[in-house]
C-alpha atoms as a PDB file:
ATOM      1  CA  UNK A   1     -38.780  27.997 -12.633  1.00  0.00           C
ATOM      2  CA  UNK A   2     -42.045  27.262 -11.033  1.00  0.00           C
ATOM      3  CA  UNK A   3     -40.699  26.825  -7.745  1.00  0.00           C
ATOM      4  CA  UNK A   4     -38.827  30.539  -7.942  1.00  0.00           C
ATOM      5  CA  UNK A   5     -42.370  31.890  -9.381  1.00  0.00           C
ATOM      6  CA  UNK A   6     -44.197  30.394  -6.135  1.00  0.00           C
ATOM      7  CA  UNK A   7     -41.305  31.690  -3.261  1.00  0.00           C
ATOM      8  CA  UNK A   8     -41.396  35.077  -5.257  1.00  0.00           C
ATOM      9  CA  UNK A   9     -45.450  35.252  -5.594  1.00  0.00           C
ATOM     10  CA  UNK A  10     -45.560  34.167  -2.047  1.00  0.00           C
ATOM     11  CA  UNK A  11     -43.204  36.176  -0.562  1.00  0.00           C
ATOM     12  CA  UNK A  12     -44.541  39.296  -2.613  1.00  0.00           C
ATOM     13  CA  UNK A  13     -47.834  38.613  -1.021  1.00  0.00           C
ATOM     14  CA  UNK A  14     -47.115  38.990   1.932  1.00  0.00           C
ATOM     15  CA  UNK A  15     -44.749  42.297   1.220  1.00  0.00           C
ATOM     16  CA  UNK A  16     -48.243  43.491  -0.571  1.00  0.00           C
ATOM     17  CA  UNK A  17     -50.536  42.899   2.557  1.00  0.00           C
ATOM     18  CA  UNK A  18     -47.404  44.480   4.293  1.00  0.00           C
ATOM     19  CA  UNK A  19     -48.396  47.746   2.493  1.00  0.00           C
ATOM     20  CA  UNK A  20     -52.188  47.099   2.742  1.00  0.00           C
ATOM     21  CA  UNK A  21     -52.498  45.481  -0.210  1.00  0.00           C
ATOM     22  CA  UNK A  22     -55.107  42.712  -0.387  1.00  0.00           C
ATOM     23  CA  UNK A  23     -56.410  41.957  -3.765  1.00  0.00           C
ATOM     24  CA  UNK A  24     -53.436  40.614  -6.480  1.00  0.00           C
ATOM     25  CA  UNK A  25     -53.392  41.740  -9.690  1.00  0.00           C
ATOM     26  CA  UNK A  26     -55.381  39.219 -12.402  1.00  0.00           C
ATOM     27  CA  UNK A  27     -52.838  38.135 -15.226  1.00  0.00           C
ATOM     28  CA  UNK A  28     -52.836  39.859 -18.446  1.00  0.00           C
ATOM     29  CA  UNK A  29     -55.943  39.422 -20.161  1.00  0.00           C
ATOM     30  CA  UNK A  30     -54.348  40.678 -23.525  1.00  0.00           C
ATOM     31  CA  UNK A  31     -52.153  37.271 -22.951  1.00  0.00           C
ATOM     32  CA  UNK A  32     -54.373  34.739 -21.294  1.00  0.00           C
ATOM     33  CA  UNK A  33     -57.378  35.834 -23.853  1.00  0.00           C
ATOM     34  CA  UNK A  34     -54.626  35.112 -26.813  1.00  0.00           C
ATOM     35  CA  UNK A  35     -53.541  32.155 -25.555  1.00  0.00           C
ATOM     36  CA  UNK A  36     -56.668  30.499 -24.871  1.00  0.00           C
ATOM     37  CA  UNK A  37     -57.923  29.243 -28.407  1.00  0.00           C
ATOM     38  CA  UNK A  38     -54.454  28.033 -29.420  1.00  0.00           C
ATOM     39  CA  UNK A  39     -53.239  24.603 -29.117  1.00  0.00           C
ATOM     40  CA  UNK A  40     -50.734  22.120 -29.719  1.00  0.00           C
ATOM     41  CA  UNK A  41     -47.244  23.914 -31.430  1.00  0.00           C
ATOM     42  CA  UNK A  42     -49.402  27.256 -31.994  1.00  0.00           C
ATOM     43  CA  UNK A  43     -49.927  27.609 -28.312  1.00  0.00           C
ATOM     44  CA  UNK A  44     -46.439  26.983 -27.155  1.00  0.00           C
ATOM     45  CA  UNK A  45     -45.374  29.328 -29.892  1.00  0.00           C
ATOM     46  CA  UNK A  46     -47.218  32.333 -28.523  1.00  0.00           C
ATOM     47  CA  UNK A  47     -46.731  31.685 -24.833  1.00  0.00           C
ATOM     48  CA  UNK A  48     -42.736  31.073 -25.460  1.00  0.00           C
ATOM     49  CA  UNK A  49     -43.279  34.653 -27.220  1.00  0.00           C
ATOM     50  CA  UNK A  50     -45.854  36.418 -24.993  1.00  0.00           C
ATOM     51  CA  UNK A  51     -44.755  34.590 -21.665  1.00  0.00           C
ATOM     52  CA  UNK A  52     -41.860  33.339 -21.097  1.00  0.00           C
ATOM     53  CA  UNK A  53     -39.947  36.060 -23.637  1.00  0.00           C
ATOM     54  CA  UNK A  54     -41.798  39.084 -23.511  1.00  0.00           C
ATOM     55  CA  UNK A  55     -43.482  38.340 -20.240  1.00  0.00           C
ATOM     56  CA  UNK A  56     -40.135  38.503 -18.278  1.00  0.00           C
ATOM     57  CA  UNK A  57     -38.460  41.083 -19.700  1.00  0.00           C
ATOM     58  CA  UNK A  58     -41.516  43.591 -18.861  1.00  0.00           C
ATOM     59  CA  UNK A  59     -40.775  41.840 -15.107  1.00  0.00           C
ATOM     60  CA  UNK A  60     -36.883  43.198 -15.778  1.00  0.00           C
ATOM     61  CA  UNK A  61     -37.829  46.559 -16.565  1.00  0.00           C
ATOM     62  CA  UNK A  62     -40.230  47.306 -13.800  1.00  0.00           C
ATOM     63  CA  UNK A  63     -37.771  45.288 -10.909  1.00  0.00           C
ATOM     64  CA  UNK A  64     -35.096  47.314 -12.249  1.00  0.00           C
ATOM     65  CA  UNK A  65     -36.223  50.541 -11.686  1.00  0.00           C
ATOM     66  CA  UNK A  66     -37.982  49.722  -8.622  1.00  0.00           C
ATOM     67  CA  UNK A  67     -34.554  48.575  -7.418  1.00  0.00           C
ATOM     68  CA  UNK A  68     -33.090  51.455  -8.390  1.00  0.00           C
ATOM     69  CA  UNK A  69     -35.053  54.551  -8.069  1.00  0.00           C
ATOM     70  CA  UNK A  70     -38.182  52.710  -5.173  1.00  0.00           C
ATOM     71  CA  UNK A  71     -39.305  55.326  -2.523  1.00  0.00           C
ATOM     72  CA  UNK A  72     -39.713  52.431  -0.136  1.00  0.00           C
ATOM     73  CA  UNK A  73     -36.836  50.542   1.290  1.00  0.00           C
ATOM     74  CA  UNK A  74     -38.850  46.996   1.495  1.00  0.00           C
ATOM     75  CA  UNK A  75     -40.229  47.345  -2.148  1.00  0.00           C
ATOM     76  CA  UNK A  76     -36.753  47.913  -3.043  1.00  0.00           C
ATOM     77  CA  UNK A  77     -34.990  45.426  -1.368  1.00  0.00           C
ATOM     78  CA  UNK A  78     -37.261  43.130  -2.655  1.00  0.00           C
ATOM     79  CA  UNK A  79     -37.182  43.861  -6.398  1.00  0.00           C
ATOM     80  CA  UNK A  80     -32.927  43.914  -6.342  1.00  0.00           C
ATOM     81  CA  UNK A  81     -33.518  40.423  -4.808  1.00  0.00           C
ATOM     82  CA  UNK A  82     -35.959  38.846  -7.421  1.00  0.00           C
ATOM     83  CA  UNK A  83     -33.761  39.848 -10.060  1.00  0.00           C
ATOM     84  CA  UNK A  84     -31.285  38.013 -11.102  1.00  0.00           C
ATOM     85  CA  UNK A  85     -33.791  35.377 -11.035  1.00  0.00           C
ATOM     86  CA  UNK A  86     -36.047  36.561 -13.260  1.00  0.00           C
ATOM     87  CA  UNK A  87     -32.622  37.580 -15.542  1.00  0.00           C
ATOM     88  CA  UNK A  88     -32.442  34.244 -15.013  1.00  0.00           C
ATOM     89  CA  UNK A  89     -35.419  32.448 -16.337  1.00  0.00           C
ATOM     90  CA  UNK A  90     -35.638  35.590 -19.125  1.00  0.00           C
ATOM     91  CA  UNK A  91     -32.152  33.457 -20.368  1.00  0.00           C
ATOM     92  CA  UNK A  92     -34.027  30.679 -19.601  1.00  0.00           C
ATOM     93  CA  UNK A  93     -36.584  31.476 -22.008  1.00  0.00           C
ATOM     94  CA  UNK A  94     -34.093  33.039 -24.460  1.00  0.00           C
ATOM     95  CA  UNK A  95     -32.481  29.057 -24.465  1.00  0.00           C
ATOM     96  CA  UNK A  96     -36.127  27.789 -25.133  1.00  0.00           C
ATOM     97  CA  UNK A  97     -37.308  29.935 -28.008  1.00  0.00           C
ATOM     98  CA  UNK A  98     -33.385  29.098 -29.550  1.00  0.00           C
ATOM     99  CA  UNK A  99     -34.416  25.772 -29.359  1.00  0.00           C
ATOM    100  CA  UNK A 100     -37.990  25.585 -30.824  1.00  0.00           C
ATOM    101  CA  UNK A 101     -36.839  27.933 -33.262  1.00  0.00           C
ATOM    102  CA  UNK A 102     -38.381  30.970 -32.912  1.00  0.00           C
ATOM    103  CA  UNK A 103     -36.928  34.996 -32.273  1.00  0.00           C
ATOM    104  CA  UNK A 104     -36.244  36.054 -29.441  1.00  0.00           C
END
């Protein structure tokens, strides 16, 4: 999953700077500033929840329509691409929070 996340950050990068787009976008601070006084079964709780779970299927949502309905051919080709493997890794984390135990 971290591999995918790198080739997809990486090659979005340079589809961004393609488009004039320079600065990336900070994470979440809603998330990160949840996250970061948590520990131990708490923590991976919350990030299973916030991240993996919630975190990818917000990514579904906005790929999907951008592959669908994007004025711009790259943007669009790009976001039908990343797709499935962020459907993937959303079933990923589906698998996960089954495991541990908590809703998904």
């Amino acid at each position: 999953m971290v591999a995918d996340h790198t080739r997809l950050a990486r090659y979005l990068d340079a589809v961004a700077m393609h488009h004039g787009v320079t600065e990336a976008p900070s994470a979440d601070a809603s998330v990160t500033g949840s996250l970061e006084t948590l520990h131990g079964a708490a923590f991976d709780k919350a990030y299973i929840q916030q991240v993996a779970l919630n975190g990818h299927q917000k990514a579904i949502t906005v790929f999907s329509t951008e592959s669908m309905k994007g004025n711009d051919a790259l943007l669009k080709n790009t976001a039908a691409k990343a797709l499935p493997i962020i459907k993937h890794h959303y079933a990923m984390a589906q698998q996960l929070a089954k495991l541990k135990g908590i809703a998904s």
